[in-house]
C-alpha atoms as a PDB file:
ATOM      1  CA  UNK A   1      27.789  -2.325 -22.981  1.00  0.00           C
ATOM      2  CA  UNK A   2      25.552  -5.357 -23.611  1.00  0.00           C
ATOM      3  CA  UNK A   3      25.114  -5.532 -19.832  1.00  0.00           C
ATOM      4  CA  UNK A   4      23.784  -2.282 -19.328  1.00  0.00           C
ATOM      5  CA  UNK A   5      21.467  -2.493 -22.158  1.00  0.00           C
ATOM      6  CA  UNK A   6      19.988  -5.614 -20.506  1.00  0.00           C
ATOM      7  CA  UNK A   7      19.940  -4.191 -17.212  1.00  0.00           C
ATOM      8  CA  UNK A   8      17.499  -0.885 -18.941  1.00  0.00           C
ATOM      9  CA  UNK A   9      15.171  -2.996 -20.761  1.00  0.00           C
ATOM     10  CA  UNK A  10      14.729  -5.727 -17.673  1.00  0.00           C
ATOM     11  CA  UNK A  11      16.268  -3.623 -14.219  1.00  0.00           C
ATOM     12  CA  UNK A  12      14.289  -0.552 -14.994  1.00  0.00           C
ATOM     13  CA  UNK A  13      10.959  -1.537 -15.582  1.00  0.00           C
ATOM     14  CA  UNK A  14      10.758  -4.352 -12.967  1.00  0.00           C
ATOM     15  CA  UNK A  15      12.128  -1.680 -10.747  1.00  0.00           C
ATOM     16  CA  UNK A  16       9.130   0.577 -11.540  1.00  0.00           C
ATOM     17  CA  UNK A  17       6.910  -2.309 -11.497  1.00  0.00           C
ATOM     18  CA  UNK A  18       7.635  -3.551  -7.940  1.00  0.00           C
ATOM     19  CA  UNK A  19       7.570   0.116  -6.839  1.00  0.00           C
ATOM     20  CA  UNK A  20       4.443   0.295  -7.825  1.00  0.00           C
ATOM     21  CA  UNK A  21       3.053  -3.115  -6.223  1.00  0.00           C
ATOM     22  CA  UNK A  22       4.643  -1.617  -3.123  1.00  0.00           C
ATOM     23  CA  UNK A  23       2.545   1.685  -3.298  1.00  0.00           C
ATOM     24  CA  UNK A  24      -0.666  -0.494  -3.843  1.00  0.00           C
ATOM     25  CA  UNK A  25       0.162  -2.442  -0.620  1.00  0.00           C
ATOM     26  CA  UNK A  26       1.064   0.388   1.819  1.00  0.00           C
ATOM     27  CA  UNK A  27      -2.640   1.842  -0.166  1.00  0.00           C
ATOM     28  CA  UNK A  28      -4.591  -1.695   1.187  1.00  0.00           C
ATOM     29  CA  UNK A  29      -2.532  -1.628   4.539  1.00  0.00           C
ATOM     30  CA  UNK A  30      -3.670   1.952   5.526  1.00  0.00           C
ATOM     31  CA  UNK A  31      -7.280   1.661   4.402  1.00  0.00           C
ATOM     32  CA  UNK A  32      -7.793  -0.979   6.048  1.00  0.00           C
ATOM     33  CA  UNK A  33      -6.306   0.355   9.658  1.00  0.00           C
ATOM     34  CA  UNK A  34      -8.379   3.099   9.202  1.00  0.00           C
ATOM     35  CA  UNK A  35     -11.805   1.168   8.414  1.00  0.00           C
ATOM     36  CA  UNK A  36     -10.618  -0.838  11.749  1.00  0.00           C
ATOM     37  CA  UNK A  37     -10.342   2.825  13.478  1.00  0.00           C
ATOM     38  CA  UNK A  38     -13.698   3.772  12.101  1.00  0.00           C
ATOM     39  CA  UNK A  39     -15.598   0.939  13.518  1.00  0.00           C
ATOM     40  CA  UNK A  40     -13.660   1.628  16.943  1.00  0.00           C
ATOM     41  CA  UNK A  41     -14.446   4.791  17.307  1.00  0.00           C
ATOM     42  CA  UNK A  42     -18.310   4.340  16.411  1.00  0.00           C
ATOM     43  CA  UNK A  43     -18.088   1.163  18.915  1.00  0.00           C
ATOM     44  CA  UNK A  44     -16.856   3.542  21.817  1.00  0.00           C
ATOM     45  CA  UNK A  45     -19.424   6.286  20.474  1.00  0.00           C
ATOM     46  CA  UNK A  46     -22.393   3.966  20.906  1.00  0.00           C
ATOM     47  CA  UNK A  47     -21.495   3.062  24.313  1.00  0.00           C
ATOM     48  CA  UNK A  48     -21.267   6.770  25.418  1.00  0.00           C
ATOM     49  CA  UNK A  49     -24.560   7.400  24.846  1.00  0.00           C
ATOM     50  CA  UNK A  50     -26.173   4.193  25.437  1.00  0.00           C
END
């Protein structure tokens, strides 16, 4: 019983925690993909027209 206890104040919350951390990276990752996108697509927009 004093196992499980442990595991739910420690387990649960470090569970949440690096759920959370994981969220926040994927967040980074895709923002900055799409920032590099942004500037491609303005890049190949310039050269049409120029």
């Amino acid at each position: 019983m004093q196992s499980l206890t442990r595991f739910s104040i420690i387990g649960i919350p470090a569970t949440i925690g690096i759920g959370i951390a994981w969220v926040g990276n994927r967040i980074i990752k895709n923002e900055k993909g799409l920032k590099d996108r942004e500037l491609e697509l303005k890049f190949q927009l310039n050269n049409k027209f120029h």
